[in-house]
N, C-alpha and C. Protein backbone atom coordinates (compact mmCIF):
# COMPACT_ATOMS: atom_id res chain seq x y z
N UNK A 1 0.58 0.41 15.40
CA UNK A 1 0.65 1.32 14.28
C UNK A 1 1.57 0.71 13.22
N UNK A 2 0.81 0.60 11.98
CA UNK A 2 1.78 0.25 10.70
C UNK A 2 2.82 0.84 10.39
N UNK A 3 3.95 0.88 10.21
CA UNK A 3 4.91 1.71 9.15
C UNK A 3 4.89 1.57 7.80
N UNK A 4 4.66 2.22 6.85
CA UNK A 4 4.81 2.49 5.39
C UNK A 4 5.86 2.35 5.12
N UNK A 5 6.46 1.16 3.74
CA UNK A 5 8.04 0.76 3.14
C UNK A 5 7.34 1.39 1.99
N UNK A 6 8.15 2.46 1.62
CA UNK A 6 8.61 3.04 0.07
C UNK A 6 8.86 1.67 -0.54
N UNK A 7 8.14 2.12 -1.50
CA UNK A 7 8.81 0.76 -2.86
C UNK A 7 10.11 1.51 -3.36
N UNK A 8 10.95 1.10 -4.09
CA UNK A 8 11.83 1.85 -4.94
C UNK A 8 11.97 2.51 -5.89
N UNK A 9 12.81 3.76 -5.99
CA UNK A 9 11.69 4.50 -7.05
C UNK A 9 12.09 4.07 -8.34
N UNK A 10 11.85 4.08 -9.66
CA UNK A 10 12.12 3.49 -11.01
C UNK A 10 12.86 4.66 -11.40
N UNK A 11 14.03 4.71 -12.32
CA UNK A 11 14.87 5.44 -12.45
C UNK A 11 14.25 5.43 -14.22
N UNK A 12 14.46 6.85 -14.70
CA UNK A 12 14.00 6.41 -16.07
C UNK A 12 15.81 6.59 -17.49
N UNK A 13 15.38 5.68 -17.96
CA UNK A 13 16.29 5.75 -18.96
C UNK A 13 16.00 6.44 -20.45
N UNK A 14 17.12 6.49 -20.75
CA UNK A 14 17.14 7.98 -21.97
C UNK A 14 16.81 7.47 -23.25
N UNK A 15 17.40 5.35 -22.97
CA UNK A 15 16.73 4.92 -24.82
C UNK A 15 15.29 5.07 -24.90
N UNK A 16 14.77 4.97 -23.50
CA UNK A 16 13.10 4.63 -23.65
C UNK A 16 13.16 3.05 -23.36
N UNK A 17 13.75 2.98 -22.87
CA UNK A 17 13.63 1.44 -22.62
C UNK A 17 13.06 1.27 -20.70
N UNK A 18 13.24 -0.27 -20.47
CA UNK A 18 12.35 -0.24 -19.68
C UNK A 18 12.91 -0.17 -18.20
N UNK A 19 12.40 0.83 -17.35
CA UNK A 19 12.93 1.26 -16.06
C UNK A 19 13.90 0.20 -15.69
N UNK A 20 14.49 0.66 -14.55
CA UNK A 20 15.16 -0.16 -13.29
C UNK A 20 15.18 0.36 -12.27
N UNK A 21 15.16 -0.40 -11.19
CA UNK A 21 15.48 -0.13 -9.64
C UNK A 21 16.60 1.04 -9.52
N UNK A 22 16.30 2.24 -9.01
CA UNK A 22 17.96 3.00 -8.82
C UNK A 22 18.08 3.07 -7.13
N UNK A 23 18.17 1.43 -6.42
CA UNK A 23 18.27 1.49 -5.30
C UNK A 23 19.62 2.17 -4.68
N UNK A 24 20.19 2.82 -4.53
CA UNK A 24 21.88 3.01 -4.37
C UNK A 24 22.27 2.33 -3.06
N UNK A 25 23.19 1.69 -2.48
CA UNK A 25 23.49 1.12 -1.78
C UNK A 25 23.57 2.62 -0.66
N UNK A 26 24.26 3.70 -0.41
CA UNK A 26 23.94 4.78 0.34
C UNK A 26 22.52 4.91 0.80
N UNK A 27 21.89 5.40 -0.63
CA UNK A 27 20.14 5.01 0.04
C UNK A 27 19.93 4.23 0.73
N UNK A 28 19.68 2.81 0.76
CA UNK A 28 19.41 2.12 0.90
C UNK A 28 19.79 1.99 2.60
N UNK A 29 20.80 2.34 2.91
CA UNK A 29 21.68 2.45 4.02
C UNK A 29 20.95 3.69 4.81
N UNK A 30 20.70 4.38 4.00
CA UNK A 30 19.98 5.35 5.21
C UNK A 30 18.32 5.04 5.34
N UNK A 31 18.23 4.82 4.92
CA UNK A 31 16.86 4.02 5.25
C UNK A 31 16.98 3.29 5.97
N UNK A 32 17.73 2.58 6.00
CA UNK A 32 17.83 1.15 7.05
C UNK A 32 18.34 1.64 8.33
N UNK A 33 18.93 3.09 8.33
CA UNK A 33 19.20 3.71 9.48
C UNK A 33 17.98 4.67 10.23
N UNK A 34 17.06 5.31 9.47
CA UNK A 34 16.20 5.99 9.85
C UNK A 34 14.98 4.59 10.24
N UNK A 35 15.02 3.81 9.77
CA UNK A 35 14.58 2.74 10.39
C UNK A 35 14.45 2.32 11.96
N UNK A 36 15.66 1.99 11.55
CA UNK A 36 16.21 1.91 12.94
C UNK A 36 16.36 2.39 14.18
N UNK A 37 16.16 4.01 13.61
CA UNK A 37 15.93 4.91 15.01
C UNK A 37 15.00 5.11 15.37
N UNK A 38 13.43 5.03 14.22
CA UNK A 38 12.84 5.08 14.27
C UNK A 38 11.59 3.79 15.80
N UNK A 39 12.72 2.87 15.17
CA UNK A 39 12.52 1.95 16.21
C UNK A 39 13.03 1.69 17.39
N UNK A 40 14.45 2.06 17.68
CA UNK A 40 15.08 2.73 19.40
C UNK A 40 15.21 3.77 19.49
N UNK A 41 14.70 3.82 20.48
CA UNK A 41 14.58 5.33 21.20
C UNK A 41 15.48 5.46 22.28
N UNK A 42 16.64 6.44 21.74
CA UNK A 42 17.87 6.42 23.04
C UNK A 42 17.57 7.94 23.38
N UNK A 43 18.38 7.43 24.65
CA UNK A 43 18.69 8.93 25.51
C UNK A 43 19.74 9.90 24.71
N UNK A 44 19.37 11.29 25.24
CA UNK A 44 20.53 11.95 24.63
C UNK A 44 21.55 11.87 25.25
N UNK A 45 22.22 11.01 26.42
CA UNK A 45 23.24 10.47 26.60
C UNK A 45 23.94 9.47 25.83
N UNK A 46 22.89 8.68 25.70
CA UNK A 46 23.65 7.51 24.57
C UNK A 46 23.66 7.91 23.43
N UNK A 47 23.08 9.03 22.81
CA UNK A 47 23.00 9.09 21.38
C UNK A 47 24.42 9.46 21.46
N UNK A 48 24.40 10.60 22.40
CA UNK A 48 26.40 11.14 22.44
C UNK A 48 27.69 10.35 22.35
N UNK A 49 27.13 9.44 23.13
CA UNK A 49 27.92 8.38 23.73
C UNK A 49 28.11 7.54 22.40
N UNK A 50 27.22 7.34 21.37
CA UNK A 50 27.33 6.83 20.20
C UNK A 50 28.04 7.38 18.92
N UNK A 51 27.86 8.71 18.85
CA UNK A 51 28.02 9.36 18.36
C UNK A 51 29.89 10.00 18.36
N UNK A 52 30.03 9.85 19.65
CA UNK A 52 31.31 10.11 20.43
C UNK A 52 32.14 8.83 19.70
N UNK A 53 31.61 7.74 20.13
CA UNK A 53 32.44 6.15 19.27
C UNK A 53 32.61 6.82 17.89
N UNK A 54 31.73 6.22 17.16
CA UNK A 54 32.07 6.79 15.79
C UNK A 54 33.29 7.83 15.06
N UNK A 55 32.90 8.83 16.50
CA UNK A 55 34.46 9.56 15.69
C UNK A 55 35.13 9.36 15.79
N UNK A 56 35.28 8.84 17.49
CA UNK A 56 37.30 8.11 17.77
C UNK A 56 37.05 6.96 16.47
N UNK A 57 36.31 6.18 16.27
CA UNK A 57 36.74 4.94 15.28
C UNK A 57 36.78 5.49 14.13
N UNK A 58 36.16 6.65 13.38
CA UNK A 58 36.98 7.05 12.28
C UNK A 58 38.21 7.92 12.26
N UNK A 59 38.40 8.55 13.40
CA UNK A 59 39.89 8.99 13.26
C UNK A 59 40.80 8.06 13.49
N UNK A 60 40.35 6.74 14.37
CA UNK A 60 41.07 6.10 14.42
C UNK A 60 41.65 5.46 12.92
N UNK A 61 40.91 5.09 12.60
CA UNK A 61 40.91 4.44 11.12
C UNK A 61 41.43 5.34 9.74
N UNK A 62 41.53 6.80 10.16
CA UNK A 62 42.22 7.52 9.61
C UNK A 62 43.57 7.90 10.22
N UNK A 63 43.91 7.43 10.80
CA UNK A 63 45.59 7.23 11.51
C UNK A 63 46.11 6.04 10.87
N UNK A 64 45.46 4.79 10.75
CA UNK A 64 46.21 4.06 10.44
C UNK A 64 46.28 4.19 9.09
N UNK A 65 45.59 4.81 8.50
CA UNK A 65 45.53 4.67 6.69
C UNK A 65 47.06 5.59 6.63
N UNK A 66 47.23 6.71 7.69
CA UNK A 66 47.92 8.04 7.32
C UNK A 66 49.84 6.75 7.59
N UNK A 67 49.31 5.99 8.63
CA UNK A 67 50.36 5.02 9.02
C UNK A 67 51.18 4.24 8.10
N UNK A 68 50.14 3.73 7.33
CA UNK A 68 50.58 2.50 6.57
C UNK A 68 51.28 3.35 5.55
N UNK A 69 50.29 4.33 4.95
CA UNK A 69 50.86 4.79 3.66
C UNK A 69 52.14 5.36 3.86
N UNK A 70 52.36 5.81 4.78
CA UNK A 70 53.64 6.34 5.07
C UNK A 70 54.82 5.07 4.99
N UNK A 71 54.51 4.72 5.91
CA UNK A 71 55.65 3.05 6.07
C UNK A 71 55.67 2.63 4.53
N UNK A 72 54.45 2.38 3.55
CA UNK A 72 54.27 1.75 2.13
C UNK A 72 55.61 2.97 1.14
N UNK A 73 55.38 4.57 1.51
CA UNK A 73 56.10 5.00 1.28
C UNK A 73 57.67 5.00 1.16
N UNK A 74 57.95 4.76 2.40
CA UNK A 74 59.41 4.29 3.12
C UNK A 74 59.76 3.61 2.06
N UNK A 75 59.50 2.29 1.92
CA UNK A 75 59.67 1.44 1.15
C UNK A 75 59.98 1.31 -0.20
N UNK A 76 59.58 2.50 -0.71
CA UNK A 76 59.69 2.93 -2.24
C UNK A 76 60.71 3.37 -2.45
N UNK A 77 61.54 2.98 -4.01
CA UNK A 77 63.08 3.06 -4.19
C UNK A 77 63.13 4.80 -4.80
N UNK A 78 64.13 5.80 -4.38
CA UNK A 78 63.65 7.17 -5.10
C UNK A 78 63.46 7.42 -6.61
């Protein structure tokens, strides 16, 4: 079975001049994700299990931002 790729859609501009690509890098990103699932097929264990990562690694990654800025703080004369 084929899959169908959307072309991109043409964004129109207000001089009247001539289109462009309004690919957005977000778009573009979820496409490449619905793609993707489209093509593995996980268990609803692993989806959890995936899903579960993701959040420890963004809270993780939101601790250290909360970290640094603080310490960057410290540092600053009053």
């Amino acid at each position: 079975m084929k899959t169908k790729t959307k072309a991109p859609r043409r964004a129109r501009t207000r001089s009247g001049g001539k289109a462009t690509t309004a690919a957005a890098p977000a778009q573009t990103e979820r496409v490449q994700r619905r793609e993707l699932e489209r093509a593995v097929s996980l268990t609803c264990g692993e989806r959890l299990r995936s899903l579960w990562y993701r959040l420890r690694l963004t809270i993780a990654e939101m601790n250290y931002a909360t970290r640094r800025l603080a310490e960057l703080q410290q540092r600053l004369p009053p």
